[in-house]
N, C-alpha and C. Protein backbone atom coordinates (compact mmCIF):
# COMPACT_ATOMS: atom_id res chain seq x y z
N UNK A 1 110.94 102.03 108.76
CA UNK A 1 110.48 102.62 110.00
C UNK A 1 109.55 101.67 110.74
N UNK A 2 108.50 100.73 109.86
CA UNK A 2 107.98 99.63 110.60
C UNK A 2 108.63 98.98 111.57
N UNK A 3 109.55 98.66 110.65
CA UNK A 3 110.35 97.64 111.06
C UNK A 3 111.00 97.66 112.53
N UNK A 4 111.68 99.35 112.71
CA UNK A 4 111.99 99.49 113.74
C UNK A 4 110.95 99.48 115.01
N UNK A 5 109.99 100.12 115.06
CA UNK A 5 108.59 100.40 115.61
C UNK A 5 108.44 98.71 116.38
N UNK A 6 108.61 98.29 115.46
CA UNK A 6 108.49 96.63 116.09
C UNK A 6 109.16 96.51 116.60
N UNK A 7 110.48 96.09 116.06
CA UNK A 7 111.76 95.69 117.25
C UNK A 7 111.73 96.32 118.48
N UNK A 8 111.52 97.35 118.46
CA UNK A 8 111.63 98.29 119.64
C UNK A 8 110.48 98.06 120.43
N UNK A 9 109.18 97.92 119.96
CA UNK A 9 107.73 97.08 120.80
C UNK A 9 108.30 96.08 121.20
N UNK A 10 109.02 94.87 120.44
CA UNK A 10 108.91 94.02 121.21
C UNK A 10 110.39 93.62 122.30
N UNK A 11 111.16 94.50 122.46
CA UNK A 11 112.34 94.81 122.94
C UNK A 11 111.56 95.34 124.38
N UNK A 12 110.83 96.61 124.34
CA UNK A 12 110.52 97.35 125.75
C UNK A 12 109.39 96.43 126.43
N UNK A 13 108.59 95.38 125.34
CA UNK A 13 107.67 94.77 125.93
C UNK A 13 108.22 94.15 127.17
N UNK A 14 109.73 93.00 126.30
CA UNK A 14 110.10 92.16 127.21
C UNK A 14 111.23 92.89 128.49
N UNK A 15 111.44 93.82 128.54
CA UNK A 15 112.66 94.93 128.97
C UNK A 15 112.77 94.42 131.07
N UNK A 16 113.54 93.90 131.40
CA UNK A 16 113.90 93.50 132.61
C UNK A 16 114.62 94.27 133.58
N UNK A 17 115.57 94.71 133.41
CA UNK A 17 116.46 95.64 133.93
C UNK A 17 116.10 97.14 134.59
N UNK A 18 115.25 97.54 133.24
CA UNK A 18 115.51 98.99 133.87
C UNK A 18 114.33 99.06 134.99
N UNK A 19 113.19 98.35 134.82
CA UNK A 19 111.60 98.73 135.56
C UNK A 19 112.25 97.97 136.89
N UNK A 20 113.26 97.09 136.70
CA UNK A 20 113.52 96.58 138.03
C UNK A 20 114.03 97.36 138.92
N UNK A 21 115.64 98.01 138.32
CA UNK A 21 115.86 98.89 138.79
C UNK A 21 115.23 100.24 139.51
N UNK A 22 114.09 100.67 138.48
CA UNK A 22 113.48 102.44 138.79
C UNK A 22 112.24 101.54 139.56
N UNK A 23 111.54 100.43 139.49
CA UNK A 23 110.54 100.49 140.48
C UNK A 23 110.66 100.05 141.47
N UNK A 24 110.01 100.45 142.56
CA UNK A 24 110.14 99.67 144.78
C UNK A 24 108.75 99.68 144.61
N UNK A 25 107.71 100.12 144.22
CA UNK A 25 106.58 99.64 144.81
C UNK A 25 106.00 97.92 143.98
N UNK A 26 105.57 97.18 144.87
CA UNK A 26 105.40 95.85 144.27
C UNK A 26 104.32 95.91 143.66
N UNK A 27 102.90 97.29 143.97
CA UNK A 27 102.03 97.39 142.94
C UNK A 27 102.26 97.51 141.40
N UNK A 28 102.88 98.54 141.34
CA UNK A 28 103.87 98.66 140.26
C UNK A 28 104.53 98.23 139.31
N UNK A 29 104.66 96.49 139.70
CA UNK A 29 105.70 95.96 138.59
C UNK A 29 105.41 95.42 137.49
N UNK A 30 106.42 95.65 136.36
CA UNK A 30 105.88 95.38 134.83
C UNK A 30 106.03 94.25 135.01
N UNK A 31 105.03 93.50 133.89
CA UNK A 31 105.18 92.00 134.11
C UNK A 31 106.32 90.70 133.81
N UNK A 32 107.50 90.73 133.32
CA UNK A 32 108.42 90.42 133.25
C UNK A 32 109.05 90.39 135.21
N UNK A 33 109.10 91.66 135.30
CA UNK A 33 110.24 91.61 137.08
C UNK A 33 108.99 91.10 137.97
N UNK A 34 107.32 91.08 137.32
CA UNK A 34 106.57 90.04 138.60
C UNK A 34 106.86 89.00 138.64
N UNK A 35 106.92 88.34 136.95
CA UNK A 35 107.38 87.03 136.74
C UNK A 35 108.71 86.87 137.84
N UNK A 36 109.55 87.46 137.42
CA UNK A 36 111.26 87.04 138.71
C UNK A 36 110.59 87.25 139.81
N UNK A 37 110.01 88.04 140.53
CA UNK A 37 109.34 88.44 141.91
C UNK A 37 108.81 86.85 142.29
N UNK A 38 108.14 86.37 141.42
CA UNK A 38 107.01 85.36 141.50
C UNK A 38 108.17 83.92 141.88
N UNK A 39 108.89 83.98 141.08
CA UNK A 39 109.63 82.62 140.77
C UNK A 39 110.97 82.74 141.83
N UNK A 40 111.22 83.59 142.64
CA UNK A 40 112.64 83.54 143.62
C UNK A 40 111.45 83.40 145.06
N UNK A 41 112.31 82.81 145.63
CA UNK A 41 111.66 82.33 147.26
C UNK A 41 111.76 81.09 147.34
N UNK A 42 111.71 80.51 148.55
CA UNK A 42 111.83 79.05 149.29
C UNK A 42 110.56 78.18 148.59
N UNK A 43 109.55 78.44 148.34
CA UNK A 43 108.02 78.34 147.27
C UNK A 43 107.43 78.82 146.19
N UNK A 44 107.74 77.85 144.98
CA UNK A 44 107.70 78.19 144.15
C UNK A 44 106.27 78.09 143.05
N UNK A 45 105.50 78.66 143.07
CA UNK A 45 104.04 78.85 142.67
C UNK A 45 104.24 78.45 141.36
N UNK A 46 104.36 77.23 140.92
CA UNK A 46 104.92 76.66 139.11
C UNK A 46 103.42 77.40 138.19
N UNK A 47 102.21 77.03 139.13
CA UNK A 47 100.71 77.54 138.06
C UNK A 47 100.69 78.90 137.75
N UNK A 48 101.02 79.70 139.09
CA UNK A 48 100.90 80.92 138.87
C UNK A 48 102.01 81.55 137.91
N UNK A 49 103.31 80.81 137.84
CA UNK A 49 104.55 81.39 136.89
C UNK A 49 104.18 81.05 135.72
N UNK A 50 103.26 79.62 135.34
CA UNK A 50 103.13 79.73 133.70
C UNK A 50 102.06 80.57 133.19
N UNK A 51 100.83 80.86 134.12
CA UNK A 51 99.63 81.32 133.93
C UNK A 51 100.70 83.03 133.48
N UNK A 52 101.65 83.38 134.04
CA UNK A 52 101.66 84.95 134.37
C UNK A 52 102.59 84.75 132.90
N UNK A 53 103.42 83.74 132.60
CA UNK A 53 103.98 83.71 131.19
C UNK A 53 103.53 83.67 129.73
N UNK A 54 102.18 82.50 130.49
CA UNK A 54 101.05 82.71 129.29
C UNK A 54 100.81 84.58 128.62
N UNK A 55 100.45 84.81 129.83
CA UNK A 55 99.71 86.49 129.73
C UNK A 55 100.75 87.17 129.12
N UNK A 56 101.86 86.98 129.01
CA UNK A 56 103.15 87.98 128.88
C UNK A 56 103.51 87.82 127.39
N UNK A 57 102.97 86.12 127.40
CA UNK A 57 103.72 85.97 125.48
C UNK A 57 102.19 86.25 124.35
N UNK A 58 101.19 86.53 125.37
CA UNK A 58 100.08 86.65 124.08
C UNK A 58 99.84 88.26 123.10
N UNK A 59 99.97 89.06 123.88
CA UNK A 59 100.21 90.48 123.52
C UNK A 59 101.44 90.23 122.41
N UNK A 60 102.81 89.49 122.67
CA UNK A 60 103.65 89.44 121.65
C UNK A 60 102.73 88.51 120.34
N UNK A 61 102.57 87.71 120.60
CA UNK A 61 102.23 86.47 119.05
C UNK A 61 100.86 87.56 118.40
N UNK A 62 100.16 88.32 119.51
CA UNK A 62 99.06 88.58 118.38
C UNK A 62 99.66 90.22 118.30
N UNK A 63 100.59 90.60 118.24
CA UNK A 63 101.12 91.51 117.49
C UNK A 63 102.01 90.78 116.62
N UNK A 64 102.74 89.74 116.60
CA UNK A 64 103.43 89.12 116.05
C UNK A 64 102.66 89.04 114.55
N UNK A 65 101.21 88.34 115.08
CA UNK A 65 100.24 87.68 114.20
C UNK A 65 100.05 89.13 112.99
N UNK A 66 99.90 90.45 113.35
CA UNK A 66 99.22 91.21 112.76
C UNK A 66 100.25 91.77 111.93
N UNK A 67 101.64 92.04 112.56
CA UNK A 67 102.89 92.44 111.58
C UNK A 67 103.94 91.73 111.09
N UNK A 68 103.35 90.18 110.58
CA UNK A 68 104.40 89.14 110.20
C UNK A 68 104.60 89.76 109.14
N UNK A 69 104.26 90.27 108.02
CA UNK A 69 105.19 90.19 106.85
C UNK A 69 105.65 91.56 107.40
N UNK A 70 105.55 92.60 107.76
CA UNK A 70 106.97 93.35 108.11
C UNK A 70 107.87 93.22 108.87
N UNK A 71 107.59 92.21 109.94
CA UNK A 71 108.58 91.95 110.27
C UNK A 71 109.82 90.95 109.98
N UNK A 72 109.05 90.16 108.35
CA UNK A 72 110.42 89.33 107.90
C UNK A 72 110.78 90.56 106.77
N UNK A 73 110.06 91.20 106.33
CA UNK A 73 110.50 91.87 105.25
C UNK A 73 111.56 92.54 105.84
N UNK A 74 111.71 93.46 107.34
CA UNK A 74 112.46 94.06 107.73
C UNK A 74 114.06 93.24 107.93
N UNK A 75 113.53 91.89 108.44
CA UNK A 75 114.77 91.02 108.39
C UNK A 75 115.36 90.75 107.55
N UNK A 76 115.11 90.72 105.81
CA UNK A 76 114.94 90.60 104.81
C UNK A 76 116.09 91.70 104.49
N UNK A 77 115.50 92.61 104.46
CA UNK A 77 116.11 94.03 104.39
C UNK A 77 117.74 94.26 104.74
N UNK A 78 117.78 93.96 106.31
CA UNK A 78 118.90 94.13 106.98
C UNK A 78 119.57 93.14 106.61
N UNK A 79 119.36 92.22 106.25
CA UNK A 79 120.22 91.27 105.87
C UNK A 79 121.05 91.11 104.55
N UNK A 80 120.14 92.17 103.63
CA UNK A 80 120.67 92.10 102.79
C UNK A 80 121.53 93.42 102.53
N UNK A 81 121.41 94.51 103.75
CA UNK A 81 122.54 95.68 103.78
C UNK A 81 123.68 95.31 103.67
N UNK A 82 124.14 94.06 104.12
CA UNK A 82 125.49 93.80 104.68
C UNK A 82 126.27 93.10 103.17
N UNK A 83 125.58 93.10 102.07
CA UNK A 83 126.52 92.21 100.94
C UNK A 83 127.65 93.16 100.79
């Protein structure tokens, strides 16, 4: 059940599609569709796209950091359903 809990955190963390789709207000946007918002146009703000990527991958590594062994154990696991 960890295991899933994770995948699924870090699945909706990165999730593109749907918030793009259901949101119009530009206050609003999860940070993934600001990132695309940020990076399409004739000017392309390179500081502001890594600064906003920075912010986006640190929430992952220090959850990463706190549930590494369940999350290989879980890989572990599934991998070994399939003999």
């Amino acid at each position: 059940m960890m295991a899933l809990f994770i995948f699924t955190f870090l699945g909706l963390w990165n999730d593109l599609f749907w918030p793009l789709i259901v949101l119009s207000d530009r206050a609003a946007l999860t940070l993934p569709v600001g990132l695309l918002v940020i990076q399409q146009g004739s000017y392309v703000q390179r500081g502001l796209a890594f600064a906003g990527a920075f912010i986006a991958s640190v929430p992952v590594l220090i959850f990463y950091a706190f549930f590494q062994r369940k999350i290989i154990a879980g890989i572990t696991t599934a991998g070994l359903a399939g003999r």
